[in-house]
C-alpha atoms as a PDB file:
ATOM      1  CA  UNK A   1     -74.140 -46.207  -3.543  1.00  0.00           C
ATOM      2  CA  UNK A   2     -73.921 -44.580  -0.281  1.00  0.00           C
ATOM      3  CA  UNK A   3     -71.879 -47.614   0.931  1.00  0.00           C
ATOM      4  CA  UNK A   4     -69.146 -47.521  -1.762  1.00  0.00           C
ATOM      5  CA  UNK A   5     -69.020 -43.663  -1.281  1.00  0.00           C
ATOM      6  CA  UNK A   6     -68.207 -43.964   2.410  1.00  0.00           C
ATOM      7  CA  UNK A   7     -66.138 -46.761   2.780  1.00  0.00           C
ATOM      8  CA  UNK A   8     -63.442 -46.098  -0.023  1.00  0.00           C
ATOM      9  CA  UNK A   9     -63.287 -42.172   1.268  1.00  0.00           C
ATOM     10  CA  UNK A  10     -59.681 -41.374   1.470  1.00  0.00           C
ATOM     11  CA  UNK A  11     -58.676 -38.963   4.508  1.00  0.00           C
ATOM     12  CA  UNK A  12     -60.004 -35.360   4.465  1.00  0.00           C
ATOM     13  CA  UNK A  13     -56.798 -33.620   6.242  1.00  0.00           C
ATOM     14  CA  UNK A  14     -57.428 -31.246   9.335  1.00  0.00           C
ATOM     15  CA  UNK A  15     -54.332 -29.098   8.187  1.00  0.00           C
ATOM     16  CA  UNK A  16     -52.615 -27.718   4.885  1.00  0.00           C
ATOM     17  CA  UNK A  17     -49.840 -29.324   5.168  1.00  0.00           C
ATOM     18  CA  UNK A  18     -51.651 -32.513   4.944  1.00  0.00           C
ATOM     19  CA  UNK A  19     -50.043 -34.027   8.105  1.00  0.00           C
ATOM     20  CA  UNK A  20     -53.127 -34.803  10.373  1.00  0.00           C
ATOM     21  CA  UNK A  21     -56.215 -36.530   9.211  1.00  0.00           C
ATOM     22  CA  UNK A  22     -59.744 -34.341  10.420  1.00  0.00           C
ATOM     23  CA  UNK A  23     -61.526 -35.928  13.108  1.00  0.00           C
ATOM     24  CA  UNK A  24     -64.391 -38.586  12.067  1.00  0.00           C
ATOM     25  CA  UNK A  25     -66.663 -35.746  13.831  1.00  0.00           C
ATOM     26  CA  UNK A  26     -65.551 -33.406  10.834  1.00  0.00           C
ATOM     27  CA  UNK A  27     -64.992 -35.368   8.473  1.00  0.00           C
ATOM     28  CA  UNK A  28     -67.242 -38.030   8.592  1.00  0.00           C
ATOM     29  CA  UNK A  29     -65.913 -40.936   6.789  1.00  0.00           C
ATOM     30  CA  UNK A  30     -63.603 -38.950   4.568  1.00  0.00           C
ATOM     31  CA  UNK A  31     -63.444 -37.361   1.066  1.00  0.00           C
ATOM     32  CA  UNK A  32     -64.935 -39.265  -1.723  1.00  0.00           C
ATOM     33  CA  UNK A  33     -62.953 -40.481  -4.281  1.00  0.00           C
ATOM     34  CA  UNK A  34     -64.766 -41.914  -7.579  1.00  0.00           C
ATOM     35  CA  UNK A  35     -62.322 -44.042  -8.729  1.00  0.00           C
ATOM     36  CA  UNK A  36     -62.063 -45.475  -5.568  1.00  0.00           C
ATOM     37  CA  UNK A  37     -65.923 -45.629  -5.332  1.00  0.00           C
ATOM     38  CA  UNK A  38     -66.524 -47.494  -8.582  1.00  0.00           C
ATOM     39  CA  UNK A  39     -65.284 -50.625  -7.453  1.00  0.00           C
ATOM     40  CA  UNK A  40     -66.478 -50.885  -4.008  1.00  0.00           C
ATOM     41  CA  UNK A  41     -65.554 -54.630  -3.845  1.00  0.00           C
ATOM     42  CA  UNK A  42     -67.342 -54.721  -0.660  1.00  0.00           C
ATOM     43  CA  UNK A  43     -71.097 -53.226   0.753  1.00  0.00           C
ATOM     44  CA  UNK A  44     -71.243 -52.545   4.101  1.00  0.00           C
ATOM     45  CA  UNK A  45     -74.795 -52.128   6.186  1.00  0.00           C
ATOM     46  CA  UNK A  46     -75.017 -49.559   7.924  1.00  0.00           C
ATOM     47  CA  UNK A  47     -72.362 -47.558   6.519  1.00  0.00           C
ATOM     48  CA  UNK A  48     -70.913 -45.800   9.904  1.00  0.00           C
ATOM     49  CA  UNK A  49     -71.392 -47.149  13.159  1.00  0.00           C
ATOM     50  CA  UNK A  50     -73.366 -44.966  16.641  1.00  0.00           C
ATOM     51  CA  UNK A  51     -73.069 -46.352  19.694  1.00  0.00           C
ATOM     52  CA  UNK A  52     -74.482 -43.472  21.418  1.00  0.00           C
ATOM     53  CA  UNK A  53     -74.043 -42.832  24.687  1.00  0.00           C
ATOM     54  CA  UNK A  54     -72.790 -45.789  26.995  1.00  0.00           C
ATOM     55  CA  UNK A  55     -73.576 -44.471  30.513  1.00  0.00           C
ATOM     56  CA  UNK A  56     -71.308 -45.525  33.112  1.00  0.00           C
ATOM     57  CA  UNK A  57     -73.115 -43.396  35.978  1.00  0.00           C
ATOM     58  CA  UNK A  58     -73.972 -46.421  38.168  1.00  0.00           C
ATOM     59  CA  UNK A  59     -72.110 -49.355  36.616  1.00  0.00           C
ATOM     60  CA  UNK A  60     -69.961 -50.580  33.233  1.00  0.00           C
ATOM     61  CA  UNK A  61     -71.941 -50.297  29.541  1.00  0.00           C
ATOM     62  CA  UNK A  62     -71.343 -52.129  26.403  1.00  0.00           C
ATOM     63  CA  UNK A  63     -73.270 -51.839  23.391  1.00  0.00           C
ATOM     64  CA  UNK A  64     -72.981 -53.945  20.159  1.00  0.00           C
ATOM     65  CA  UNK A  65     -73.815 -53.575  16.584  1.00  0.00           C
ATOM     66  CA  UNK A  66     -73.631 -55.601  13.270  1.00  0.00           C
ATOM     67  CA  UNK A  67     -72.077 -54.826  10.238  1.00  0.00           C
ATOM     68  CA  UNK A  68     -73.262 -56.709   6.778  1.00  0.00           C
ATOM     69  CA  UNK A  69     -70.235 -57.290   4.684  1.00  0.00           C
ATOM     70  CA  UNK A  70     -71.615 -57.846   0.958  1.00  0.00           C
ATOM     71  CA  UNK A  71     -69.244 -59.230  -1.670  1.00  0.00           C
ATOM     72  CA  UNK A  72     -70.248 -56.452  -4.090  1.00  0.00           C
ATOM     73  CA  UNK A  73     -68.033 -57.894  -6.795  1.00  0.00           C
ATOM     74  CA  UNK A  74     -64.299 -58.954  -5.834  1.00  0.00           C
ATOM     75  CA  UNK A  75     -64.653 -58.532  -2.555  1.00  0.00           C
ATOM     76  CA  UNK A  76     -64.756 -62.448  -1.845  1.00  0.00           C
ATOM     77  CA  UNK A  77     -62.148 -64.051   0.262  1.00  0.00           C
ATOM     78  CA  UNK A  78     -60.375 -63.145   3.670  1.00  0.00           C
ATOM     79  CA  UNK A  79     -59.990 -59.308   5.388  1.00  0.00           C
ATOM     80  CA  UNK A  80     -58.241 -58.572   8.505  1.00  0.00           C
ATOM     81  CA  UNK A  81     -60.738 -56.067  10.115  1.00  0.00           C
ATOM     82  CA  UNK A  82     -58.299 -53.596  12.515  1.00  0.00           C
ATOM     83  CA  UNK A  83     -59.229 -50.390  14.536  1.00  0.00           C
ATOM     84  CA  UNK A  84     -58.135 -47.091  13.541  1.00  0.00           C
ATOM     85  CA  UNK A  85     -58.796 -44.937  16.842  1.00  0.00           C
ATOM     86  CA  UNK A  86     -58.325 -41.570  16.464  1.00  0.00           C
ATOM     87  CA  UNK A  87     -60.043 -40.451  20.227  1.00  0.00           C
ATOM     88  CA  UNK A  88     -59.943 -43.150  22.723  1.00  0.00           C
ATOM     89  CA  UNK A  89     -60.737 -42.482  26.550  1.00  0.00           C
ATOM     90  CA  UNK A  90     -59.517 -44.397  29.541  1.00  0.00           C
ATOM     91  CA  UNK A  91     -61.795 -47.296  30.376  1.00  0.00           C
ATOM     92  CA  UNK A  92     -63.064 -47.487  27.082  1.00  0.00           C
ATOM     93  CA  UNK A  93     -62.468 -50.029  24.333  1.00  0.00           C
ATOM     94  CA  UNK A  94     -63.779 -51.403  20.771  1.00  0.00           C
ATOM     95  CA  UNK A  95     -63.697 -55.311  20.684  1.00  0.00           C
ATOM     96  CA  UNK A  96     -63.910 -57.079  16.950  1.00  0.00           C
ATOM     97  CA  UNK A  97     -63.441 -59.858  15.043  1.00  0.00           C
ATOM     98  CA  UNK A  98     -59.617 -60.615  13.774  1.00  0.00           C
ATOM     99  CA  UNK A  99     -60.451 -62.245  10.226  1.00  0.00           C
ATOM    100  CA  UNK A 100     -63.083 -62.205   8.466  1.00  0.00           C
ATOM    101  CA  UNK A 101     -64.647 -64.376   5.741  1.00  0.00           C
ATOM    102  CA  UNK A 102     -66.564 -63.506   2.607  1.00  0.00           C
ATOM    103  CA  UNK A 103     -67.853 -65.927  -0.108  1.00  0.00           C
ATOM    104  CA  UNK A 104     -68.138 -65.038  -3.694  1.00  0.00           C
ATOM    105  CA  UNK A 105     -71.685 -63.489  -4.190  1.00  0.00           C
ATOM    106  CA  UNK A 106     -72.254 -63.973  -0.504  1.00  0.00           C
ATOM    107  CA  UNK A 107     -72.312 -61.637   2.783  1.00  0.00           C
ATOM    108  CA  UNK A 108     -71.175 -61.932   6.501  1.00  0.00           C
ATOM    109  CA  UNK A 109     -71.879 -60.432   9.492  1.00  0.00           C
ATOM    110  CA  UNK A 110     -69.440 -58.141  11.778  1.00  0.00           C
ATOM    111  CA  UNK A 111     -70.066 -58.083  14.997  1.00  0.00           C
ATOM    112  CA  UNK A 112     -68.758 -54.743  16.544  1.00  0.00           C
ATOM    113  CA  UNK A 113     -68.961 -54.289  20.448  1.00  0.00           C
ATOM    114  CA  UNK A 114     -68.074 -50.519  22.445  1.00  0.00           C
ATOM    115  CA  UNK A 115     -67.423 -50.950  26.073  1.00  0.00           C
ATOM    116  CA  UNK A 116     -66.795 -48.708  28.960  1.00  0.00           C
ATOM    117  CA  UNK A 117     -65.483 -49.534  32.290  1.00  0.00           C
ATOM    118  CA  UNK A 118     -67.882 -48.504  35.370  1.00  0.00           C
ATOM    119  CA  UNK A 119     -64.692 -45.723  36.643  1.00  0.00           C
ATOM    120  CA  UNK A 120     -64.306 -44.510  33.077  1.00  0.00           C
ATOM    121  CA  UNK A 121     -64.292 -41.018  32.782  1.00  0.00           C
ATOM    122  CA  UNK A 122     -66.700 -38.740  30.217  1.00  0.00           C
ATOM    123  CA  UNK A 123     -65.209 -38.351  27.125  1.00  0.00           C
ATOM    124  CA  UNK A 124     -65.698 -39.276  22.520  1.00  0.00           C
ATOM    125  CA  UNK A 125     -64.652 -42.294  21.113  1.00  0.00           C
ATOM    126  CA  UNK A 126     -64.201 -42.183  17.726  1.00  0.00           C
ATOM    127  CA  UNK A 127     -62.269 -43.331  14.573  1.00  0.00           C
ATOM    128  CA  UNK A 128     -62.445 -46.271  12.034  1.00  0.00           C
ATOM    129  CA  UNK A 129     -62.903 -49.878  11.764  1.00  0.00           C
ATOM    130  CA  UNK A 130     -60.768 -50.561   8.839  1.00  0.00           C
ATOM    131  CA  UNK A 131     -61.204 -54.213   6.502  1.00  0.00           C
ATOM    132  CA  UNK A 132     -57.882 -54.818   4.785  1.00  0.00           C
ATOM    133  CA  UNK A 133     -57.242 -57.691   2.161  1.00  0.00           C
ATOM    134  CA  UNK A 134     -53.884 -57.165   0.967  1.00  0.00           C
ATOM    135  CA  UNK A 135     -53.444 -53.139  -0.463  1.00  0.00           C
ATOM    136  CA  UNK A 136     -57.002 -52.393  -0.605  1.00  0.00           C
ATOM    137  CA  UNK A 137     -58.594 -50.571   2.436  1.00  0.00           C
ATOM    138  CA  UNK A 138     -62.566 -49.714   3.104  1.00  0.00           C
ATOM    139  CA  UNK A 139     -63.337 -47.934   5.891  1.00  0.00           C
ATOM    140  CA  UNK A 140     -66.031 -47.770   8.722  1.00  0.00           C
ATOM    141  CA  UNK A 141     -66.457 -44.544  10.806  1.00  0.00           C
ATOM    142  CA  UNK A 142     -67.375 -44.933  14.053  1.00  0.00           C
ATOM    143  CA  UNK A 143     -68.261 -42.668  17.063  1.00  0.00           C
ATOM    144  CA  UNK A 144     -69.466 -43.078  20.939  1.00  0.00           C
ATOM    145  CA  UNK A 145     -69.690 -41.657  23.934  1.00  0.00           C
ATOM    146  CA  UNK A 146     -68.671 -42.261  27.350  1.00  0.00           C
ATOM    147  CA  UNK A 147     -70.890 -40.128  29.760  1.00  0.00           C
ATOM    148  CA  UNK A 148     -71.844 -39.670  32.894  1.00  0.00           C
ATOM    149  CA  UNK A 149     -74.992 -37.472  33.007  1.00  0.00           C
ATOM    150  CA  UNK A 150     -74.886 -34.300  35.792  1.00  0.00           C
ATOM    151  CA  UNK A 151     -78.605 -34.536  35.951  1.00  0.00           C
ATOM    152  CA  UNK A 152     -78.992 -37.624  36.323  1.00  0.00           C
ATOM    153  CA  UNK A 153     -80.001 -37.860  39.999  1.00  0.00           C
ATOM    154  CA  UNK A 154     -81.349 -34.018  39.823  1.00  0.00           C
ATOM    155  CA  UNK A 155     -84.942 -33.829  40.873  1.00  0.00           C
ATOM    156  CA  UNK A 156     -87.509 -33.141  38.355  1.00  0.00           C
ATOM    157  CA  UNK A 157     -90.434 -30.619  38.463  1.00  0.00           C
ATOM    158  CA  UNK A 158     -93.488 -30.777  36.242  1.00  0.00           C
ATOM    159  CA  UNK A 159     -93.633 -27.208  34.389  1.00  0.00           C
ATOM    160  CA  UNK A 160     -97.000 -25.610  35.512  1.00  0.00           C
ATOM    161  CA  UNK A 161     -99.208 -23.513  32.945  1.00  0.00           C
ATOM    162  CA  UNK A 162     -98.115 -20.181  34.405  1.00  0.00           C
ATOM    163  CA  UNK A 163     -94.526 -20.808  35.371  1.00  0.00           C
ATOM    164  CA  UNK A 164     -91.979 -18.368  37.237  1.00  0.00           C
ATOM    165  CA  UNK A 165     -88.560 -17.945  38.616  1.00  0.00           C
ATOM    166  CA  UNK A 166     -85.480 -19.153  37.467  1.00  0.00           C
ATOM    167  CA  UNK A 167     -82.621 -21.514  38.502  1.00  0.00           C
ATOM    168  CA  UNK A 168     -79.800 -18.627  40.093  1.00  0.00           C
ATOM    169  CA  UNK A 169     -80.529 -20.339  43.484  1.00  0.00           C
ATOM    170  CA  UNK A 170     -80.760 -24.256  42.931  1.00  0.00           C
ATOM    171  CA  UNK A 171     -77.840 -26.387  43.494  1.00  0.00           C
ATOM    172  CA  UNK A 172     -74.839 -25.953  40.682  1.00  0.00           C
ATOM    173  CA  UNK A 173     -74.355 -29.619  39.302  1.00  0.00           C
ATOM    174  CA  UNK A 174     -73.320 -28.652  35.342  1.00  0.00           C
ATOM    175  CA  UNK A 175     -70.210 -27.131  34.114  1.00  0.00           C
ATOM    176  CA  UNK A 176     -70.917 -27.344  30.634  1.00  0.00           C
ATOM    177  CA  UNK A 177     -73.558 -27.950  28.298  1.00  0.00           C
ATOM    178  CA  UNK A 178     -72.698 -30.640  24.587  1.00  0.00           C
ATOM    179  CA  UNK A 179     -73.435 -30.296  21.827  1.00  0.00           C
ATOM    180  CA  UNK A 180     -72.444 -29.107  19.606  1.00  0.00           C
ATOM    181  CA  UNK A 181     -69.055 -28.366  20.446  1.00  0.00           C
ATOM    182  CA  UNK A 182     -68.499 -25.856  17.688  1.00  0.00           C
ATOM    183  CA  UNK A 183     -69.630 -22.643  17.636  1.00  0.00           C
ATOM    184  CA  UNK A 184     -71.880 -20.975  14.941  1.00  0.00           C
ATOM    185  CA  UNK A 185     -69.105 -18.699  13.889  1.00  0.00           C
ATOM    186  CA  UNK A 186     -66.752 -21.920  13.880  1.00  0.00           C
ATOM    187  CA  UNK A 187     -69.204 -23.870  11.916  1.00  0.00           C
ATOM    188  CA  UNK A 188     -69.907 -21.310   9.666  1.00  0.00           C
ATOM    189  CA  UNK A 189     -65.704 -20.990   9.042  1.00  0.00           C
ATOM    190  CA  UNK A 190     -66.143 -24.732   7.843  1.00  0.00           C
ATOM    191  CA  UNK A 191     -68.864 -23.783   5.598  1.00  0.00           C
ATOM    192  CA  UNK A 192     -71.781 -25.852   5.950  1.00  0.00           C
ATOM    193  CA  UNK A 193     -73.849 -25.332   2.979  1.00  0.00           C
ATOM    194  CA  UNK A 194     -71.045 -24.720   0.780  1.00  0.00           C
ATOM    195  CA  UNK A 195     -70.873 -20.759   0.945  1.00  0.00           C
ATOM    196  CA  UNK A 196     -69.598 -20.290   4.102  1.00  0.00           C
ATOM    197  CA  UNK A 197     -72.939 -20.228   6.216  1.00  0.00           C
ATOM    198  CA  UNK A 198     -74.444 -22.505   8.296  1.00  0.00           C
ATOM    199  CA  UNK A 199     -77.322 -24.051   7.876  1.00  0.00           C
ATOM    200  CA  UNK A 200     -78.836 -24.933  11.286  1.00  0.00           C
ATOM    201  CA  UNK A 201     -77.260 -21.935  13.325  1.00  0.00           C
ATOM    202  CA  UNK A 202     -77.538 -22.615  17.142  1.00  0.00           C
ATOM    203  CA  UNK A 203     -76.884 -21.163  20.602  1.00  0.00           C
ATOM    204  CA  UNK A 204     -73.591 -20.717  21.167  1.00  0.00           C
ATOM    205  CA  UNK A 205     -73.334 -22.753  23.643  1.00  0.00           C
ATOM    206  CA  UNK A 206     -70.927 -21.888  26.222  1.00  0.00           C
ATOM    207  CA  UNK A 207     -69.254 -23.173  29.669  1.00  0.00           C
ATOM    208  CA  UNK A 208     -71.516 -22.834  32.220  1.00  0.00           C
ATOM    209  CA  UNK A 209     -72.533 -22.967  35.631  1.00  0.00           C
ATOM    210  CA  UNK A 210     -76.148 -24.406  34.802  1.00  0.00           C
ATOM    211  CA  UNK A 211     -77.371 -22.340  37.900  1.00  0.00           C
ATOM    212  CA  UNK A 212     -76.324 -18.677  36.272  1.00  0.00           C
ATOM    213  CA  UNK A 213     -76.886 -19.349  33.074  1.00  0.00           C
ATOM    214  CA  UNK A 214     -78.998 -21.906  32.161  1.00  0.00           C
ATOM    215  CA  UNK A 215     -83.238 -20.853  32.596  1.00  0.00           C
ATOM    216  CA  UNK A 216     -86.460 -23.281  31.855  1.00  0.00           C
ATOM    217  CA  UNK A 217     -89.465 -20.909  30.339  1.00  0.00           C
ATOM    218  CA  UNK A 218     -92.481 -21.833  30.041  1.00  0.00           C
ATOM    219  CA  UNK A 219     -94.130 -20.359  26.396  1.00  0.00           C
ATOM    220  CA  UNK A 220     -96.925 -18.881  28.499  1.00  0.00           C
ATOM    221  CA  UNK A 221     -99.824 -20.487  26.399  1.00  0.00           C
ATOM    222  CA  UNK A 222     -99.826 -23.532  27.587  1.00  0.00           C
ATOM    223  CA  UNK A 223     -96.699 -25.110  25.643  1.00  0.00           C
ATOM    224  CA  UNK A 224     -94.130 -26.410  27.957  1.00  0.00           C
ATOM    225  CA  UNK A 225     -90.578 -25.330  27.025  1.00  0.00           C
ATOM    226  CA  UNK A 226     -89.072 -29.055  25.979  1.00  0.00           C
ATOM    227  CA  UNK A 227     -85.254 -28.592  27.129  1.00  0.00           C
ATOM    228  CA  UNK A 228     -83.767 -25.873  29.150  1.00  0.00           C
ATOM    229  CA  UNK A 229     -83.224 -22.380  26.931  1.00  0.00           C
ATOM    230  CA  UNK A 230     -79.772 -21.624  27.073  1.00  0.00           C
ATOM    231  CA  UNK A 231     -78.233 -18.156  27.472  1.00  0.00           C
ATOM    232  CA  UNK A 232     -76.436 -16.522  24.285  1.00  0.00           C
ATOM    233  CA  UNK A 233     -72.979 -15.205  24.625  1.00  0.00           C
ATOM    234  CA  UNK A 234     -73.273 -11.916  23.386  1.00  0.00           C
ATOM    235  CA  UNK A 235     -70.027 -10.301  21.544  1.00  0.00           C
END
Protein backbone atom coordinates (compact mmCIF):
# COMPACT_ATOMS: atom_id res chain seq x y z
CA UNK A 1 0.00 0.00 0.00
CA UNK A 2 2.70 2.27 0.95
CA UNK A 3 4.24 1.65 -2.53
CA UNK A 4 1.19 2.62 -4.64
CA UNK A 5 0.71 5.67 -2.28
CA UNK A 6 4.18 7.01 -3.00
CA UNK A 7 4.86 6.33 -6.37
CA UNK A 8 1.58 7.67 -8.10
CA UNK A 9 1.85 11.02 -5.69
CA UNK A 10 1.26 13.88 -7.96
CA UNK A 11 3.43 17.14 -7.13
CA UNK A 12 2.75 18.96 -3.82
CA UNK A 13 3.50 22.72 -5.14
CA UNK A 14 6.00 24.97 -3.07
CA UNK A 15 3.88 28.12 -4.12
CA UNK A 16 0.11 29.23 -4.65
CA UNK A 17 0.31 29.84 -7.81
CA UNK A 18 1.15 26.32 -8.44
CA UNK A 19 4.27 27.11 -10.56
CA UNK A 20 7.13 25.30 -8.62
CA UNK A 21 6.94 21.80 -7.36
CA UNK A 22 8.16 21.59 -3.22
CA UNK A 23 11.41 20.10 -2.78
CA UNK A 24 11.52 16.09 -2.29
CA UNK A 25 12.90 17.29 1.32
CA UNK A 26 9.29 18.83 1.87
CA UNK A 27 7.41 17.05 0.13
CA UNK A 28 8.53 13.75 0.18
CA UNK A 29 7.28 11.91 -2.74
CA UNK A 30 4.30 14.14 -3.32
CA UNK A 31 0.54 14.40 -2.52
CA UNK A 32 -1.43 11.28 -2.65
CA UNK A 33 -3.92 10.86 -5.02
CA UNK A 34 -6.43 7.74 -4.61
CA UNK A 35 -7.43 7.35 -7.88
CA UNK A 36 -4.10 7.37 -8.91
CA UNK A 37 -3.20 4.95 -6.02
CA UNK A 38 -5.77 2.28 -6.82
CA UNK A 39 -4.15 1.06 -9.74
CA UNK A 40 -0.59 1.14 -8.90
CA UNK A 41 0.30 -1.00 -11.99
CA UNK A 42 3.67 -1.25 -10.58
CA UNK A 43 5.28 -2.05 -6.70
CA UNK A 44 8.35 -0.67 -6.07
CA UNK A 45 10.83 -1.94 -3.01
CA UNK A 46 11.92 0.31 -1.16
CA UNK A 47 9.66 3.01 -1.98
CA UNK A 48 12.24 6.16 -1.89
CA UNK A 49 15.76 5.82 -2.30
CA UNK A 50 18.89 7.22 0.70
CA UNK A 51 22.10 7.26 -0.33
CA UNK A 52 23.29 9.01 2.63
CA UNK A 53 26.20 10.69 2.78
CA UNK A 54 28.90 9.96 0.00
CA UNK A 55 32.09 11.46 1.53
CA UNK A 56 34.45 12.83 -0.82
CA UNK A 57 36.98 14.11 2.00
CA UNK A 58 39.94 11.99 0.79
CA UNK A 59 38.85 10.53 -2.55
CA UNK A 60 35.55 9.98 -5.07
CA UNK A 61 32.28 7.90 -3.46
CA UNK A 62 29.61 6.02 -5.16
CA UNK A 63 26.98 4.18 -3.57
CA UNK A 64 24.34 1.87 -5.21
CA UNK A 65 20.97 0.60 -4.42
CA UNK A 66 18.25 -1.73 -5.94
CA UNK A 67 14.90 -1.08 -6.72
CA UNK A 68 12.24 -4.19 -7.09
CA UNK A 69 9.87 -3.37 -9.85
CA UNK A 70 6.67 -5.70 -9.23
CA UNK A 71 4.09 -6.02 -12.01
CA UNK A 72 1.28 -5.29 -9.53
CA UNK A 73 -1.33 -5.77 -12.22
CA UNK A 74 -0.78 -3.98 -15.75
CA UNK A 75 2.32 -2.94 -15.13
CA UNK A 76 3.95 -5.68 -17.52
CA UNK A 77 5.92 -4.64 -20.50
CA UNK A 78 8.67 -1.90 -21.20
CA UNK A 79 9.34 1.65 -19.02
CA UNK A 80 11.86 4.16 -19.82
CA UNK A 81 13.21 4.93 -16.26
CA UNK A 82 14.52 8.94 -16.51
CA UNK A 83 15.84 11.31 -13.71
CA UNK A 84 13.92 14.11 -12.48
CA UNK A 85 16.68 16.24 -10.52
CA UNK A 86 15.43 18.90 -8.75
CA UNK A 87 19.05 19.75 -6.62
CA UNK A 88 22.07 18.55 -8.35
CA UNK A 89 25.70 19.66 -7.22
CA UNK A 90 28.82 19.86 -9.30
CA UNK A 91 30.69 16.58 -9.36
CA UNK A 92 27.79 14.71 -8.59
CA UNK A 93 25.67 12.41 -10.73
CA UNK A 94 22.80 9.57 -10.68
CA UNK A 95 23.64 6.72 -13.23
CA UNK A 96 20.52 4.22 -14.28
CA UNK A 97 19.28 1.91 -16.46
CA UNK A 98 17.61 3.34 -19.92
CA UNK A 99 14.74 0.60 -20.41
CA UNK A 100 13.48 -1.49 -18.39
CA UNK A 101 11.65 -4.83 -18.64
CA UNK A 102 8.76 -6.28 -16.68
CA UNK A 103 6.95 -9.63 -17.29
CA UNK A 104 3.36 -10.19 -16.60
CA UNK A 105 3.10 -11.37 -12.89
CA UNK A 106 6.83 -11.01 -12.67
CA UNK A 107 9.43 -8.38 -11.05
CA UNK A 108 12.87 -6.83 -12.03
CA UNK A 109 15.49 -5.29 -10.45
CA UNK A 110 16.73 -1.45 -10.82
CA UNK A 111 19.90 -0.87 -10.22
CA UNK A 112 20.37 2.84 -9.07
CA UNK A 113 24.03 4.17 -8.53
CA UNK A 114 24.90 8.06 -6.76
CA UNK A 115 28.37 9.19 -7.45
CA UNK A 116 30.49 12.06 -6.44
CA UNK A 117 33.66 13.22 -7.89
CA UNK A 118 36.76 13.39 -5.30
CA UNK A 119 36.79 17.76 -5.97
CA UNK A 120 33.02 17.86 -5.58
CA UNK A 121 31.90 20.35 -3.38
CA UNK A 122 29.30 19.80 -0.14
CA UNK A 123 26.01 20.11 -1.13
CA UNK A 124 21.90 17.80 -1.45
CA UNK A 125 21.10 15.82 -4.21
CA UNK A 126 17.76 15.20 -4.58
CA UNK A 127 14.69 14.63 -6.88
CA UNK A 128 13.00 11.63 -8.67
CA UNK A 129 13.67 8.63 -10.62
CA UNK A 130 10.68 8.59 -12.77
CA UNK A 131 9.39 4.97 -14.82
CA UNK A 132 7.34 6.07 -17.81
CA UNK A 133 5.41 3.59 -20.19
CA UNK A 134 3.59 5.69 -22.48
CA UNK A 135 1.19 8.51 -20.30
CA UNK A 136 1.46 6.83 -17.08
CA UNK A 137 4.20 8.07 -14.62
CA UNK A 138 5.29 6.45 -10.99
CA UNK A 139 7.66 8.09 -9.20
CA UNK A 140 10.77 7.37 -6.94
CA UNK A 141 12.07 10.08 -4.51
CA UNK A 142 15.42 10.17 -3.97
CA UNK A 143 17.91 12.16 -1.77
CA UNK A 144 21.91 12.24 -1.00
CA UNK A 145 24.48 14.01 0.15
CA UNK A 146 27.72 15.18 -0.93
CA UNK A 147 29.89 16.08 2.20
CA UNK A 148 32.94 16.73 3.30
CA UNK A 149 33.04 16.45 7.13
CA UNK A 150 34.93 19.65 9.14
CA UNK A 151 35.75 17.24 11.86
CA UNK A 152 36.91 14.84 10.21
CA UNK A 153 40.65 15.11 10.93
CA UNK A 154 39.79 17.05 14.41
CA UNK A 155 41.34 15.29 17.33
CA UNK A 156 39.19 13.49 19.68
CA UNK A 157 39.17 13.57 23.54
CA UNK A 158 37.59 10.94 25.74
CA UNK A 159 34.99 12.94 28.08
CA UNK A 160 36.24 12.37 31.72
CA UNK A 161 33.64 11.81 34.69
CA UNK A 162 34.07 15.35 36.00
CA UNK A 163 34.55 17.38 32.86
CA UNK A 164 35.33 21.27 32.49
CA UNK A 165 35.99 24.08 30.15
CA UNK A 166 34.67 24.75 26.98
CA UNK A 167 35.75 25.07 23.30
CA UNK A 168 36.12 29.38 23.00
CA UNK A 169 39.89 28.66 22.56
CA UNK A 170 40.34 25.48 20.23
CA UNK A 171 40.90 25.87 16.64
CA UNK A 172 37.61 27.22 14.53
CA UNK A 173 37.09 24.43 11.79
CA UNK A 174 32.89 24.63 11.50
CA UNK A 175 30.84 27.30 10.04
CA UNK A 176 27.68 25.70 10.36
CA UNK A 177 26.02 22.96 11.96
CA UNK A 178 22.97 20.44 9.49
CA UNK A 179 20.37 19.45 10.21
CA UNK A 180 17.80 20.29 10.14
CA UNK A 181 17.87 23.15 8.02
CA UNK A 182 14.54 24.54 9.11
CA UNK A 183 13.91 26.19 12.03
CA UNK A 184 11.30 25.26 14.75
CA UNK A 185 9.29 28.33 14.03
CA UNK A 186 9.67 27.41 10.17
CA UNK A 187 8.66 23.90 10.77
CA UNK A 188 6.01 24.70 12.89
CA UNK A 189 4.64 27.34 9.83
CA UNK A 190 4.46 23.97 7.76
CA UNK A 191 2.53 22.35 10.41
CA UNK A 192 3.84 19.14 11.35
CA UNK A 193 1.22 17.39 13.20
CA UNK A 194 -1.50 18.93 11.37
CA UNK A 195 -2.31 21.99 13.76
CA UNK A 196 0.39 24.03 13.15
CA UNK A 197 2.95 22.64 15.83
CA UNK A 198 5.73 20.64 15.59
CA UNK A 199 6.17 17.62 16.82
CA UNK A 200 9.89 17.02 17.52
CA UNK A 201 10.87 20.78 18.26
CA UNK A 202 14.73 21.22 18.14
CA UNK A 203 17.59 23.68 18.64
CA UNK A 204 17.48 26.20 16.40
CA UNK A 205 20.29 25.57 14.97
CA UNK A 206 22.16 28.43 13.72
CA UNK A 207 25.49 29.51 11.70
CA UNK A 208 28.22 29.11 13.73
CA UNK A 209 31.69 29.37 14.52
CA UNK A 210 31.83 25.85 16.37
CA UNK A 211 34.51 27.51 18.71
CA UNK A 212 31.90 30.38 20.18
CA UNK A 213 29.09 28.62 20.11
CA UNK A 214 29.18 25.18 20.09
CA UNK A 215 30.04 23.47 24.05
CA UNK A 216 30.44 19.50 24.97
CA UNK A 217 28.92 18.95 28.76
CA UNK A 218 29.36 16.34 30.49
CA UNK A 219 25.79 15.36 32.61
CA UNK A 220 27.91 15.33 35.76
CA UNK A 221 26.76 11.77 36.92
CA UNK A 222 28.62 9.87 35.02
CA UNK A 223 26.62 10.07 31.55
CA UNK A 224 28.72 11.36 28.80
CA UNK A 225 26.99 14.07 26.73
CA UNK A 226 26.63 11.95 23.17
CA UNK A 227 26.99 14.97 20.55
CA UNK A 228 28.03 18.46 21.18
CA UNK A 229 24.98 20.72 22.92
CA UNK A 230 24.37 23.44 20.74
CA UNK A 231 23.67 27.05 21.77
CA UNK A 232 19.93 28.43 21.34
CA UNK A 233 19.38 31.62 19.51
CA UNK A 234 17.45 33.50 21.80
CA UNK A 235 14.77 36.14 20.27
Amino acid sequence: MKSALVSTAVASWADTARTQEAPVTLEGGGLVSLPRAADPQLFTDPVSLSFEDLTVTRAAASRGLLVRLTDAGGGAGTWQVQLAPQAATAGASIDIPGVITVSPGGEADVAVVARAAADAPQGENYGFVVLQRGDITRRIPYFFLVDRPALADAPVLALERQQSGDTREGADRVDAYRYPVRTVRQRARHGADGRGRCRDPVPDVHRSSGRERGRVRDHGDGRRAGRPVLSRRTR
